[in-house]
Protein backbone atom coordinates (compact mmCIF):
# COMPACT_ATOMS: atom_id res chain seq x y z
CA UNK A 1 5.17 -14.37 -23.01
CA UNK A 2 8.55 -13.59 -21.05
CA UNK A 3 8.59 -13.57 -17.12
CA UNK A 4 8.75 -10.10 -16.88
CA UNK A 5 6.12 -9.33 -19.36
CA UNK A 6 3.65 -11.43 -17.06
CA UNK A 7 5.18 -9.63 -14.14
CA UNK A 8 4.37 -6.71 -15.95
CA UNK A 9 0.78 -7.60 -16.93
CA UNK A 10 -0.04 -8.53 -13.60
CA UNK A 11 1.10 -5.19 -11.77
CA UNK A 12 -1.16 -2.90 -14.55
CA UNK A 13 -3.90 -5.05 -13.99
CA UNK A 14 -3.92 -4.41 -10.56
CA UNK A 15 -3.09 -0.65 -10.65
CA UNK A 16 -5.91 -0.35 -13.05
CA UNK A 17 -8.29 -2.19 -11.20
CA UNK A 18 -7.89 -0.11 -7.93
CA UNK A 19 -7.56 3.14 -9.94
CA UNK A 20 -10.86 2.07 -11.22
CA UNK A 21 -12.49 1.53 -7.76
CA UNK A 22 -10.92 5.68 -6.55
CA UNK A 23 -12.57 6.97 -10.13
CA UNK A 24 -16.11 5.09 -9.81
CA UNK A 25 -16.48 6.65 -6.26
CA UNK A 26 -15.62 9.74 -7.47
CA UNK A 27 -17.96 9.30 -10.50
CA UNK A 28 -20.99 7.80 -8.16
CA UNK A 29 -20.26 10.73 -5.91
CA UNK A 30 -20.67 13.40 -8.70
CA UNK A 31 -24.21 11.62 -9.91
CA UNK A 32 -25.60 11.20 -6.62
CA UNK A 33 -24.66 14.76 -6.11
CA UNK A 34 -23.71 13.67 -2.45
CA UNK A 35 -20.73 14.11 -0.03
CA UNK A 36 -18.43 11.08 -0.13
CA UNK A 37 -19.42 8.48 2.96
CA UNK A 38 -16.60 7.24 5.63
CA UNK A 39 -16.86 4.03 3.86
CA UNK A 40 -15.94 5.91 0.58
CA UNK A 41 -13.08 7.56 1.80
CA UNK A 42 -11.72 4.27 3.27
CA UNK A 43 -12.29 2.70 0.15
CA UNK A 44 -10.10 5.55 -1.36
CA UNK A 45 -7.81 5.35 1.04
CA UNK A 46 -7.43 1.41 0.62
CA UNK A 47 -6.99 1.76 -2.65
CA UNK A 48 -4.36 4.41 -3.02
CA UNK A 49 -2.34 2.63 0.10
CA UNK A 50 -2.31 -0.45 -2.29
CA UNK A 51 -1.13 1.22 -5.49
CA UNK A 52 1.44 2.80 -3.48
CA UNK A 53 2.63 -0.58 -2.42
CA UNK A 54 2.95 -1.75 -5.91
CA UNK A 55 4.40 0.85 -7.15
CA UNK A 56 7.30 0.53 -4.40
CA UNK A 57 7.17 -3.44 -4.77
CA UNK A 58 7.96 -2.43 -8.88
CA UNK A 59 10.99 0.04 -7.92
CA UNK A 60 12.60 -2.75 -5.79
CA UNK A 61 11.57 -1.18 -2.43
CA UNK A 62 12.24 -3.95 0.43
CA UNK A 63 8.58 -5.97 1.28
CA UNK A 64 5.88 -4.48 3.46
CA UNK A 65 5.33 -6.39 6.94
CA UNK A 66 1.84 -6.48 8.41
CA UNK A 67 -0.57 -7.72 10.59
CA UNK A 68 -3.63 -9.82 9.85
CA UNK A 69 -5.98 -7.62 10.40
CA UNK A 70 -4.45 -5.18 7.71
CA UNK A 71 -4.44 -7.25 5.53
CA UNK A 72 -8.27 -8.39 5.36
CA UNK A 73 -9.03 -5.03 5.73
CA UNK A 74 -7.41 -3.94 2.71
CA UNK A 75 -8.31 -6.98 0.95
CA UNK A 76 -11.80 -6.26 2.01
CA UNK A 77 -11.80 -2.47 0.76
CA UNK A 78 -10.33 -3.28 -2.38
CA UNK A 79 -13.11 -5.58 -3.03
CA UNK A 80 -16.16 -4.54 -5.66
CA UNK A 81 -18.72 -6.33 -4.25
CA UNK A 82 -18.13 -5.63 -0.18
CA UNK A 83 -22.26 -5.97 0.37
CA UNK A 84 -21.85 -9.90 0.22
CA UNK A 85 -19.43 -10.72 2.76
CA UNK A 86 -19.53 -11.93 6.33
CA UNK A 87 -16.41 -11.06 8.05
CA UNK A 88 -15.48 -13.52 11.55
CA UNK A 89 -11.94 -12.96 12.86
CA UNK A 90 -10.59 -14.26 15.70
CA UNK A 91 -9.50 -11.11 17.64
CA UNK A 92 -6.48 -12.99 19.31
CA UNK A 93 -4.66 -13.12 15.76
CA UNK A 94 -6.02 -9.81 14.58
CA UNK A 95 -2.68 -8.06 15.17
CA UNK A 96 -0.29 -10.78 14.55
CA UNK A 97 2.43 -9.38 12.75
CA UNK A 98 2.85 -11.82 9.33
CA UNK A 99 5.44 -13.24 7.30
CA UNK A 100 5.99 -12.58 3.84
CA UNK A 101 4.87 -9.51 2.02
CA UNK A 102 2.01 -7.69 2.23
CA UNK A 103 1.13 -7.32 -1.20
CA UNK A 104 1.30 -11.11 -1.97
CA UNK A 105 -1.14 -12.15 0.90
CA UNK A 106 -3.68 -9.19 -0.35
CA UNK A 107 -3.82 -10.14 -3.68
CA UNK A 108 -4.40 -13.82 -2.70
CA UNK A 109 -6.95 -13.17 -0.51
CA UNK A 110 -8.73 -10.29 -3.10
CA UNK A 111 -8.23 -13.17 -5.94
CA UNK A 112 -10.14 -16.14 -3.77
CA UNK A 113 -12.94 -13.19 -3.21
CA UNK A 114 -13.03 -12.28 -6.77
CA UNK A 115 -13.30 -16.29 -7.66
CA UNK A 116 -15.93 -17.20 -5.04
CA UNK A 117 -18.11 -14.12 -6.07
CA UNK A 118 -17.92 -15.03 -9.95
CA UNK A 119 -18.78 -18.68 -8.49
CA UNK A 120 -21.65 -17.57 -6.61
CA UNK A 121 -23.37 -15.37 -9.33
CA UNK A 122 -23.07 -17.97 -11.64
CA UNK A 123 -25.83 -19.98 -9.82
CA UNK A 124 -29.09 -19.05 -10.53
CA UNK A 125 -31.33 -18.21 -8.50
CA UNK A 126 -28.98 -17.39 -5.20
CA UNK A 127 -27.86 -14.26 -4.16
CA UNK A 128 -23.98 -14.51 -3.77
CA UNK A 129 -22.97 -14.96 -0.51
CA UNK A 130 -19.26 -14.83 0.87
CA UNK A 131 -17.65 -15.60 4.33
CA UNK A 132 -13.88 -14.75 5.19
CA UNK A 133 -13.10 -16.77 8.84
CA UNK A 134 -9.87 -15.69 10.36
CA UNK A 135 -8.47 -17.92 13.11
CA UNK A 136 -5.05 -19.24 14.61
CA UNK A 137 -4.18 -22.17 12.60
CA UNK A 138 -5.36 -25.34 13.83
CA UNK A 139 -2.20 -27.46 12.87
CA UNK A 140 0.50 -24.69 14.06
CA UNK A 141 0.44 -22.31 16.78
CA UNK A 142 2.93 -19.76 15.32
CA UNK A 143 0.52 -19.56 11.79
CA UNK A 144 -2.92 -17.90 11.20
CA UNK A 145 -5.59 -19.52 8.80
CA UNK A 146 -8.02 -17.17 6.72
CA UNK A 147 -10.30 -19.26 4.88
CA UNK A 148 -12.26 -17.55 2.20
CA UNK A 149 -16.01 -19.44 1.68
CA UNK A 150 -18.82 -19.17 -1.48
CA UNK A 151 -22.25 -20.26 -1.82
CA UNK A 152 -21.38 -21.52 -5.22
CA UNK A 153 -21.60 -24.71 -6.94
CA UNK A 154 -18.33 -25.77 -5.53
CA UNK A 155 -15.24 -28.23 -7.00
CA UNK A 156 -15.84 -30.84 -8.69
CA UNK A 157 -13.50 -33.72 -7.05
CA UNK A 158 -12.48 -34.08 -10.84
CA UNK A 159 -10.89 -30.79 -10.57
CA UNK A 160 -9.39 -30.80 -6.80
CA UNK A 161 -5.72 -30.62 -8.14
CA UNK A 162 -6.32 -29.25 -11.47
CA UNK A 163 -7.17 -25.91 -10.31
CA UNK A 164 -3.62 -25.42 -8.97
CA UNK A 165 -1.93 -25.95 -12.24
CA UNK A 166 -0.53 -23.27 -13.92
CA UNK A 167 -2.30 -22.08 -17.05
CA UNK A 168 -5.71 -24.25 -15.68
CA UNK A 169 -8.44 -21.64 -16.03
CA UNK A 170 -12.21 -22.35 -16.05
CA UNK A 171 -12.71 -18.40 -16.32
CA UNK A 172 -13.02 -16.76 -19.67
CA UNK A 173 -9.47 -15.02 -20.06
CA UNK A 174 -10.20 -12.51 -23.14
CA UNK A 175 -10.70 -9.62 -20.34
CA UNK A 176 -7.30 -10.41 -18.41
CA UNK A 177 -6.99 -12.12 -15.23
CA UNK A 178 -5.06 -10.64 -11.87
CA UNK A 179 -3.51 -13.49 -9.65
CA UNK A 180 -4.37 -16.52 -10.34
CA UNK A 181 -4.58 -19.97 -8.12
CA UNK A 182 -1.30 -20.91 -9.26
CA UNK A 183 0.64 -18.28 -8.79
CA UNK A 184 -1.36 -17.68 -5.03
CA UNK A 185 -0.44 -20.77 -3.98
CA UNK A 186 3.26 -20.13 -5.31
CA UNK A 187 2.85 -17.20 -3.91
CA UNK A 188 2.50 -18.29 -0.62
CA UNK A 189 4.41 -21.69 -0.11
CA UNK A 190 7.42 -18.99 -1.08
CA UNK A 191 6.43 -16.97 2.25
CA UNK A 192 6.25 -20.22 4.52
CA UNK A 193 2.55 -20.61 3.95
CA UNK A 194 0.11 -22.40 1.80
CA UNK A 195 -3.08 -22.25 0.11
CA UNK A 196 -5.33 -25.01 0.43
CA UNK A 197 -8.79 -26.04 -0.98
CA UNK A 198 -10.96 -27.55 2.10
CA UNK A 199 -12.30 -30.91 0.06
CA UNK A 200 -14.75 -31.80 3.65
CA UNK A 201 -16.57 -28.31 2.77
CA UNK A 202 -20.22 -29.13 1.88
CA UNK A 203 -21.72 -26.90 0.03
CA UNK A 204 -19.69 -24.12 -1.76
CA UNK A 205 -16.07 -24.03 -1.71
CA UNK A 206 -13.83 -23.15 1.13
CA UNK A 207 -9.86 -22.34 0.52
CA UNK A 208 -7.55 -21.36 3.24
CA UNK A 209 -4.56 -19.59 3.37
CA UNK A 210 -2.27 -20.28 5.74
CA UNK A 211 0.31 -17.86 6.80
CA UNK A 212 3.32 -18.16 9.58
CA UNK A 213 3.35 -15.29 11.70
CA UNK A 214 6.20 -12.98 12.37
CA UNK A 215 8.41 -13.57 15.12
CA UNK A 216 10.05 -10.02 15.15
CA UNK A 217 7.94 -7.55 17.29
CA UNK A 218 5.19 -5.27 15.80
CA UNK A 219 6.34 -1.98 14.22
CA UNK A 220 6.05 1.01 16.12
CA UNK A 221 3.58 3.50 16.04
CA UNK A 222 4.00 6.54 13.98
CA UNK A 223 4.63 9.55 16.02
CA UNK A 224 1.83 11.33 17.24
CA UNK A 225 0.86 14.90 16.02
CA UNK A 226 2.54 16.26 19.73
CA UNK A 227 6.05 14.58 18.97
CA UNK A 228 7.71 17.19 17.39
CA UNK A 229 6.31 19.93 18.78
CA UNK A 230 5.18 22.99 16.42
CA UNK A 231 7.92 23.14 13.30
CA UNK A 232 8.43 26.10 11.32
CA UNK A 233 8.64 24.02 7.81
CA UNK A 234 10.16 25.57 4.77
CA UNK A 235 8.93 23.77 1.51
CA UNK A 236 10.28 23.53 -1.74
CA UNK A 237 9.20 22.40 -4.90
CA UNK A 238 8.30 23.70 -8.29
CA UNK A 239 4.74 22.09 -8.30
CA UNK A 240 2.37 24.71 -6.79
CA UNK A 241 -0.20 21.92 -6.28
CA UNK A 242 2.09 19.97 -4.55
CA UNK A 243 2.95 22.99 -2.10
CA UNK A 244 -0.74 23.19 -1.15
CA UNK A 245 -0.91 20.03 0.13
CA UNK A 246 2.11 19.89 1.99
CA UNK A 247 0.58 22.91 3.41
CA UNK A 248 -2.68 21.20 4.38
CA UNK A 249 -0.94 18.11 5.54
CA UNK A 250 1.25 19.58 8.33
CA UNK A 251 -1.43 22.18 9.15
CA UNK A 252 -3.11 19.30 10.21
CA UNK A 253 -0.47 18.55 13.48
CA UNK A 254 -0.37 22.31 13.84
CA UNK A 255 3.32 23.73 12.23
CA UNK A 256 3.92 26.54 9.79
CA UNK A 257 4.47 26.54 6.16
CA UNK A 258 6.42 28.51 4.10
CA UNK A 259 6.48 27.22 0.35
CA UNK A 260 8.98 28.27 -2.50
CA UNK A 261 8.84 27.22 -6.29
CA UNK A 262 12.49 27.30 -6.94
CA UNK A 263 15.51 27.06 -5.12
CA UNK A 264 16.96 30.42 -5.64
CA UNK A 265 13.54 31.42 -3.40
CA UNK A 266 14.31 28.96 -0.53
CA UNK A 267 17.92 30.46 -0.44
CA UNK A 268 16.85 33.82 -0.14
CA UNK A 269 14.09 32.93 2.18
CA UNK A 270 16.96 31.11 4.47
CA UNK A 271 19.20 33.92 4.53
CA UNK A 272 16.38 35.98 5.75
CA UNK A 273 14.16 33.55 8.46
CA UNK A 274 15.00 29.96 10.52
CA UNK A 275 13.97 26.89 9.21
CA UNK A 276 13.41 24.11 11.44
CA UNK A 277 13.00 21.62 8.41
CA UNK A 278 13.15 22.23 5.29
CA UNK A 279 11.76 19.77 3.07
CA UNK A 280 12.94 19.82 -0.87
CA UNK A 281 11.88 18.17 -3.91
CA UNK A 282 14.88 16.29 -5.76
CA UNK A 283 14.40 17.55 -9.70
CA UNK A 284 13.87 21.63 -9.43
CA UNK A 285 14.19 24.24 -12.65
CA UNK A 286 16.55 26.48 -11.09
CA UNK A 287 19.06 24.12 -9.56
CA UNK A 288 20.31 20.79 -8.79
CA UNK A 289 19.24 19.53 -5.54
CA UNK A 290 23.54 18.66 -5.57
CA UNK A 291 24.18 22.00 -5.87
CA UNK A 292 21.56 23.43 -3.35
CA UNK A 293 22.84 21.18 -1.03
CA UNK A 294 26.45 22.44 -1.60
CA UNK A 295 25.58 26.27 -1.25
CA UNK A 296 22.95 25.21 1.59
CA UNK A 297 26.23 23.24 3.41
CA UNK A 298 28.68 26.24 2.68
CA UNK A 299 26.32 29.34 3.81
CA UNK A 300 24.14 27.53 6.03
CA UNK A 301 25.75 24.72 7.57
CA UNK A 302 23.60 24.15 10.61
CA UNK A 303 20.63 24.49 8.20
CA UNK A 304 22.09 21.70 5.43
CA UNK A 305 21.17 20.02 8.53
CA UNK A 306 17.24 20.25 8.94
CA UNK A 307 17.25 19.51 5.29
CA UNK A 308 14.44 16.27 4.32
CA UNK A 309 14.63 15.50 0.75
CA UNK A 310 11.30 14.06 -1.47
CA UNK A 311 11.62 12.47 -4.87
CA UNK A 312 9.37 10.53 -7.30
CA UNK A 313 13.04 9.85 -9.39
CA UNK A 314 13.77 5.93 -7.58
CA UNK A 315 14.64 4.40 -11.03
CA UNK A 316 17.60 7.09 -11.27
CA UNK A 317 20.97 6.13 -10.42
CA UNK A 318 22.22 9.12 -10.08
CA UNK A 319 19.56 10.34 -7.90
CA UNK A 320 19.58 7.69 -5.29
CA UNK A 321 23.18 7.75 -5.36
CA UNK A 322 23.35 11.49 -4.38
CA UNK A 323 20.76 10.80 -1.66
CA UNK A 324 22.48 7.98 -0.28
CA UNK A 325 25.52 10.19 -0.17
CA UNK A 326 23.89 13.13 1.28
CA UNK A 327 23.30 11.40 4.76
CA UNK A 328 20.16 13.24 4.85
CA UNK A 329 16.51 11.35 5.20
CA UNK A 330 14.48 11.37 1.96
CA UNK A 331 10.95 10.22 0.94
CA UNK A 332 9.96 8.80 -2.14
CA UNK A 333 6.95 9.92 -3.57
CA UNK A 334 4.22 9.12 -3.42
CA UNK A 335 4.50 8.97 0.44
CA UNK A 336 2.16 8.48 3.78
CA UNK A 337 1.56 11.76 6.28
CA UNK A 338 3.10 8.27 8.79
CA UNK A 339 6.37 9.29 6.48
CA UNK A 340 6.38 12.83 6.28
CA UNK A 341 5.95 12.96 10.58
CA UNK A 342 8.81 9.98 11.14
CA UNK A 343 10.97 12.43 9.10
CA UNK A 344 10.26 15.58 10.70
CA UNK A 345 10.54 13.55 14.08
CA UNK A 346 14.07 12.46 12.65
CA UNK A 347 15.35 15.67 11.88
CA UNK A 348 13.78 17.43 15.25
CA UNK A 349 15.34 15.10 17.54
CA UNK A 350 18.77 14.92 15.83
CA UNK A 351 19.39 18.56 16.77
């Protein structure tokens, strides 16, 4: 099996996993015949925020910072069996901004979760049990240590190194495994951490991942709904579906909508009303967003310049070549209401 393939492998079985977790809420929803809970919808939302991260991570999008706390959360969300943990973090670290990429230090920390929980089940008996401690590191002050602890029947000292071996399994493969010790440890000596199996634990087993914390400052805050004031938005896309929500969405901070399914429609819509964004899907039936862009520059030049384009094309060449170009702000799709404010904010303020 070639690099890729595993590479791959590794990102379905973690899109499918989490795409599992949205449906069976759904699904558990629909039987119960009951409104979905907040801890659904964060489970949903956790989920979705995830996929969206591979998905970028797979189309070459630069790594997602983030802070401790986000990261057990997620990891935490994304989690099947969330009734068995006992969460302790040191609120001092909680917002320490991290090294390294998000996505690597969740899926290390959901694969030591998903380990300890098989462990624990498999003694009889106990009811699994499973502690995440999050502290500043007690051998550096600029790293933070999140050890992940089961009530299972621990390591055998025959086994202390093995399990870090590439290929070493004691799991039943034949269903397909996400990240494994290996490649978490890998993982995370590439980011400036390590992962580490506690050997003075006494009863269970206790690994830690430690991770060096970002020097750089915290990002900033998205822009609150009050930022841009109230924005007359003109929306364009051939997906009617898609239109709704970008109509719910910015209803939500309180500006207009006007939506149009082709771009002959959002011409004749400019010509007749202002615009004080207009947001515009990449790939329409009509016409080339090149060619909108043209005739929006030619007849409308102080308009060309409220213009926000979306796309879900980021493998095409051609397409992020002609954004690039453009000087205008884009989204890729699928994108974060966080996103779709920092580019109206972005377009308001630059006129």
């Amino acid at each position: 099996m070639t690099s890729h393939t595993k590479d791959v492998d590794a990102l379905l079985h973690d899109l499918r996993a989490s795409l599992f977790q949205i449906l069976s809420v759904f699904e558990i929803a629909r039987k119960k015949r009951q409104e979905l809970s907040k801890a659904d919808t964060e489970r949903i939302a956790s989920n979705a925020r995830f996929m969206k991260s591979l998905l970028d991570e797979a189309a070459g999008a630069s790594p997602v910072s983030t802070t401790t706390r986000n990261v057990v959360d997620t990891a935490v969300c994304l989690f099947a069996h969330q009734s068995t943990l006992t969460l302790t973090i040191d609120e001092d670290c909680s917002n320490l901004e991290l090294s390294g990429n998000a996505i690597d230090w969740t899926r290390i920390l959901l694969n030591l979760m998903v380990n300890g929980y098989r462990e624990a089940v498999a003694v009889e008996g106990s009811d699994p049990a499973l502690k995440i401690e999050v502290s500043q590191s007690s051998q550096a002050a600029d790293t933070v240590e999140i050890a992940v602890i089961d009530n299972g029947p621990g390591v055998p000292t025959s086994l202390e190194e093995k399990i870090f071996q590439r290929g070493f399994t004691t799991h039943d493969c034949s269903g397909g495994e996400g990240l494994g010790l290996a490649a978490s440890r890998a993982a995370a000596l590439s980011a400036g951490g390590n992962l580490t199996l506690d050997t003075s634990a006494k009863a269970g087993a206790r690994f830690v991942v430690t991770i060096p914390v970002c020097a750089k400052a915290a990002t900033p805050a998205p822009a609150d709904e009050h930022s841009v004031g109230r924005l007359r938005i003109l929306a364009v896309d051939d997906d009617l579906e898609i239109l709704s929500t970008y109509e719910q969405i910015v209803a939500l901070d309180g500006h207009t909508l006007e939506p149009a399914s082709s771009a002959g429609e959002a011409l004749s819509l400019i010509d007749a009303k202002e615009f004080d964004v207009i947001l515009i899907d990449v790939r329409l039936l009509d016409m080339s967003a090149a060619a909108f862009f043209a005739t929006l520059c030619e007849s409308h030049p102080t308009m060309a310049d409220r213009v926000i384009f979306a796309t879900g094309d980021r493998h095409s060449s051609d397409t992020m070549e002609f954004l690039q170009n453009s000087g205008r702000p884009f989204l890729i799709k699928p994108f974060s209401f966080a996103d779709l404010q920092n580019a109206f904010l972005a377009v308001s303020t630059s006129r």
